[in-house]
C-alpha atoms as a PDB file:
ATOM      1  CA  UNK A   1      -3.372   8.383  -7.776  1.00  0.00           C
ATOM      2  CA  UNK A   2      -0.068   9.732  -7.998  1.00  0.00           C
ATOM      3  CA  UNK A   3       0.197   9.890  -4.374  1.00  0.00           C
ATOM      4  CA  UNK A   4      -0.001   6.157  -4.450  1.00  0.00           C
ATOM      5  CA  UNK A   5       2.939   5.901  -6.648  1.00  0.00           C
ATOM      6  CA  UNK A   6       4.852   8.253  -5.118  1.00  0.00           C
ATOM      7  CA  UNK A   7       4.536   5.978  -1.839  1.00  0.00           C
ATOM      8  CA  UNK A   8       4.750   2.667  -3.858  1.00  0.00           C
ATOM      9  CA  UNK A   9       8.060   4.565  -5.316  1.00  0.00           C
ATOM     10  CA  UNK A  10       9.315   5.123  -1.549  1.00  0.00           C
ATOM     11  CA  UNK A  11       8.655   1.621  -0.605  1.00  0.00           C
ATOM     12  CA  UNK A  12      10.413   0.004  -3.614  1.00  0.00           C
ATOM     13  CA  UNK A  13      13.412   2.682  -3.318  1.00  0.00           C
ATOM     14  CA  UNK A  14      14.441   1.324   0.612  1.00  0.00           C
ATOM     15  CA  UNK A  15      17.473  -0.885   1.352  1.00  0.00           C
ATOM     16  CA  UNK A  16      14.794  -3.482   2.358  1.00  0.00           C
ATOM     17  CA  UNK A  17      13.749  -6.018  -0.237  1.00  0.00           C
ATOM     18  CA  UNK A  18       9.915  -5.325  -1.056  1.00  0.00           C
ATOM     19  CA  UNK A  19       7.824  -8.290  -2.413  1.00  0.00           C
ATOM     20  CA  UNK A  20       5.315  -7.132  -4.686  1.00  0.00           C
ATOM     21  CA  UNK A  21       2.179  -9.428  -5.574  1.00  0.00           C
ATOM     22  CA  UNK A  22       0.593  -8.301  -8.246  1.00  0.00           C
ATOM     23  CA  UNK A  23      -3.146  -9.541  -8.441  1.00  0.00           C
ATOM     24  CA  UNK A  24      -6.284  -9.425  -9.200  1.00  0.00           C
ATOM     25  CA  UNK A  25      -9.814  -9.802  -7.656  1.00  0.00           C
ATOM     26  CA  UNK A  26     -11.264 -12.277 -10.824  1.00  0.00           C
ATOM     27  CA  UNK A  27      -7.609 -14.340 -10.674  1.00  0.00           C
ATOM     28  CA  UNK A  28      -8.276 -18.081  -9.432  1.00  0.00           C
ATOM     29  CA  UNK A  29      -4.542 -18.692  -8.594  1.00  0.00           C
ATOM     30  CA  UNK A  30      -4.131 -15.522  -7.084  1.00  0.00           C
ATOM     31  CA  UNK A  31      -6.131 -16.560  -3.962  1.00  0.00           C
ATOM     32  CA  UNK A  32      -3.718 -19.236  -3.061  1.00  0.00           C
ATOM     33  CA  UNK A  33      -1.061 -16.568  -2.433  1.00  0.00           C
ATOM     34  CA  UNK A  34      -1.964 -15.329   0.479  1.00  0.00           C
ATOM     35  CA  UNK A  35      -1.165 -18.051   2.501  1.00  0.00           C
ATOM     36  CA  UNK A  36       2.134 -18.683   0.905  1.00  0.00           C
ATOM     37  CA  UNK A  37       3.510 -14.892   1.185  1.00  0.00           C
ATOM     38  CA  UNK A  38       2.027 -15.446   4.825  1.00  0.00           C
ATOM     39  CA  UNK A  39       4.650 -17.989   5.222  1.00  0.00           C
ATOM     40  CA  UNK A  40       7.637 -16.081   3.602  1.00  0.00           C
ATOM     41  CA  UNK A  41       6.350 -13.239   6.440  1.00  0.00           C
ATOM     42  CA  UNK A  42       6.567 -15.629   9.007  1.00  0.00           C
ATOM     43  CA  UNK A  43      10.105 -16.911   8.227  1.00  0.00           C
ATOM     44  CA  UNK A  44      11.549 -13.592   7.316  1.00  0.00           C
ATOM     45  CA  UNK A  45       9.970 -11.214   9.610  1.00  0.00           C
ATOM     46  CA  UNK A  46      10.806  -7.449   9.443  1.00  0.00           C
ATOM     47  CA  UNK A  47      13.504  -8.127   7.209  1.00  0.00           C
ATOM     48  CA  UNK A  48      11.092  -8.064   3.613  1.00  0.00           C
ATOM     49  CA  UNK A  49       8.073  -5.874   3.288  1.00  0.00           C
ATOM     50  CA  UNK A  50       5.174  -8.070   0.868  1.00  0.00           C
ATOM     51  CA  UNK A  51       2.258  -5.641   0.046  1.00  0.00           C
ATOM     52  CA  UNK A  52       0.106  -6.900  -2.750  1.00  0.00           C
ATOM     53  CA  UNK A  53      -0.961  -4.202  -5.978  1.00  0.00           C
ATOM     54  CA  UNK A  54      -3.977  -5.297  -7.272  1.00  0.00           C
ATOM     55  CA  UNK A  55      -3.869  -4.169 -11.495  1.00  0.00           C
ATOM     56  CA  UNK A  56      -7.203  -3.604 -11.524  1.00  0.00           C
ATOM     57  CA  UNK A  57      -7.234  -0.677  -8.560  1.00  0.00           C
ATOM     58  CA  UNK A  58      -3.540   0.419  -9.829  1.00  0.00           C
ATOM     59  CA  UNK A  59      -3.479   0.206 -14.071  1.00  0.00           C
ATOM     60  CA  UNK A  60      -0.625   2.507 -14.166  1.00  0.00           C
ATOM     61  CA  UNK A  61       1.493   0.718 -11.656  1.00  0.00           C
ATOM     62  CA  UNK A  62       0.482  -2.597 -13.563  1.00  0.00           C
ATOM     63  CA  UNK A  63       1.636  -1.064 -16.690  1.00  0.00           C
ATOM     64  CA  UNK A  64       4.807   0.606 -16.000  1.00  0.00           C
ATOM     65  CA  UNK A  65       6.297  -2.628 -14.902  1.00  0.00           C
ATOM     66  CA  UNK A  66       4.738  -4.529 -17.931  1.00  0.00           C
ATOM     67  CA  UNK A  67       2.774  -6.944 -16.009  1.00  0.00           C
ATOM     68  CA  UNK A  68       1.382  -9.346 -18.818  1.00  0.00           C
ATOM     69  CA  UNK A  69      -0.282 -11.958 -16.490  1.00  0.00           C
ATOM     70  CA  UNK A  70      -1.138 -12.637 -12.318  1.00  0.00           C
ATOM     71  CA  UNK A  71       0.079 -13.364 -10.041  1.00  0.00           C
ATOM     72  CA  UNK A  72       3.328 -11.995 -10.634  1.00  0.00           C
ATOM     73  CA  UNK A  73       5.737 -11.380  -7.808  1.00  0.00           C
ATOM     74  CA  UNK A  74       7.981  -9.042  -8.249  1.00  0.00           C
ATOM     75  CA  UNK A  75      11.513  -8.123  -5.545  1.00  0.00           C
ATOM     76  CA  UNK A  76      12.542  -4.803  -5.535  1.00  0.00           C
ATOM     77  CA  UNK A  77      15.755  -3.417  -3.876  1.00  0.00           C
ATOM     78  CA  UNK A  78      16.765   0.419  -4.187  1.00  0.00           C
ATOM     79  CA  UNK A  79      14.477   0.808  -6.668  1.00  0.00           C
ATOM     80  CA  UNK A  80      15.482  -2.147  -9.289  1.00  0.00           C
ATOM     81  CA  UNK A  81      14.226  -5.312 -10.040  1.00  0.00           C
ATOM     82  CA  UNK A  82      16.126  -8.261  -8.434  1.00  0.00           C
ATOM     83  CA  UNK A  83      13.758 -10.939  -8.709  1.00  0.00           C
ATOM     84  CA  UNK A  84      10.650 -11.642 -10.763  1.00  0.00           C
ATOM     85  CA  UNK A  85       8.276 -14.595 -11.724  1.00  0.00           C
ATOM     86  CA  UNK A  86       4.529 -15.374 -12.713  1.00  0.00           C
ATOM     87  CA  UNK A  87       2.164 -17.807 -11.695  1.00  0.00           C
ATOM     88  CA  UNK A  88       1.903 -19.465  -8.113  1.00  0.00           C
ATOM     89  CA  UNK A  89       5.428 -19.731  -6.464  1.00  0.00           C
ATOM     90  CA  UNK A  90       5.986 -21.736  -3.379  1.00  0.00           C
ATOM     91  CA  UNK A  91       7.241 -20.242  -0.252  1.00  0.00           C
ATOM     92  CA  UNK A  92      10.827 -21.909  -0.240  1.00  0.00           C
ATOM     93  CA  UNK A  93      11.339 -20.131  -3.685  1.00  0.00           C
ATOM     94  CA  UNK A  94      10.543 -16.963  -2.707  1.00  0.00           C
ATOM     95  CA  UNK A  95      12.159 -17.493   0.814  1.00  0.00           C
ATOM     96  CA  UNK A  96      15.222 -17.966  -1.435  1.00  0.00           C
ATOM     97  CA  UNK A  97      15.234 -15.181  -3.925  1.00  0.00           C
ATOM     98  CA  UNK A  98      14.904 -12.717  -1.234  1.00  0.00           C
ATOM     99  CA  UNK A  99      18.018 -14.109   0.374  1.00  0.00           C
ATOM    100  CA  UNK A 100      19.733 -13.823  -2.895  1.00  0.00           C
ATOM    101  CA  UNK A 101      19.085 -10.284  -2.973  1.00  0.00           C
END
């Protein structure tokens, strides 16, 4: 477990924007994110890294970034948040806030 979050920790501390989706097995509109952060991956390449963090396998990493509802995506950059929204985003928004940050 906290070999997890020391990696997630790693990831989210890098100079490369990380796009977290945080989901859940039992969450209808979480299954119609894949395809959009497929997208975003497709447009962007190498230059994000999208790994999804499902709260029900990770509670702690859920809770210490007070994630109330899913989806919710969440940019990180060195560590802080830059960007974060619930519910079902389109690709063109996201495509956007990682440009922005």
């Amino acid at each position: 477990m906290e070999e997890v979050m020391n990696k997630f920790q790693q990831l989210i501390n890098g100079d490369k924007p990380v796009l977290v989706d945080f989901s859940a097995e039992w969450c209808g509109p979480c299954k119609m994110m894949p395809p959009i952060l497929k997208e975003v991956k497709n447009k962007m390449g190498d230059s994000v890294t999208i790994i999804k963090v499902d709260i029900d396998k990770s509670p702690h990493t859920a809770a210490a970034f007070k994630i109330q509802s899913v989806p919710t995506l969440v940019i990180f950059k060195k560590g802080e948040i830059k960007w974060r929204q619930s519910g079902v985003v389109p690709a063109q928004y996201i495509q956007q806030a990682l440009n922005n940050v």
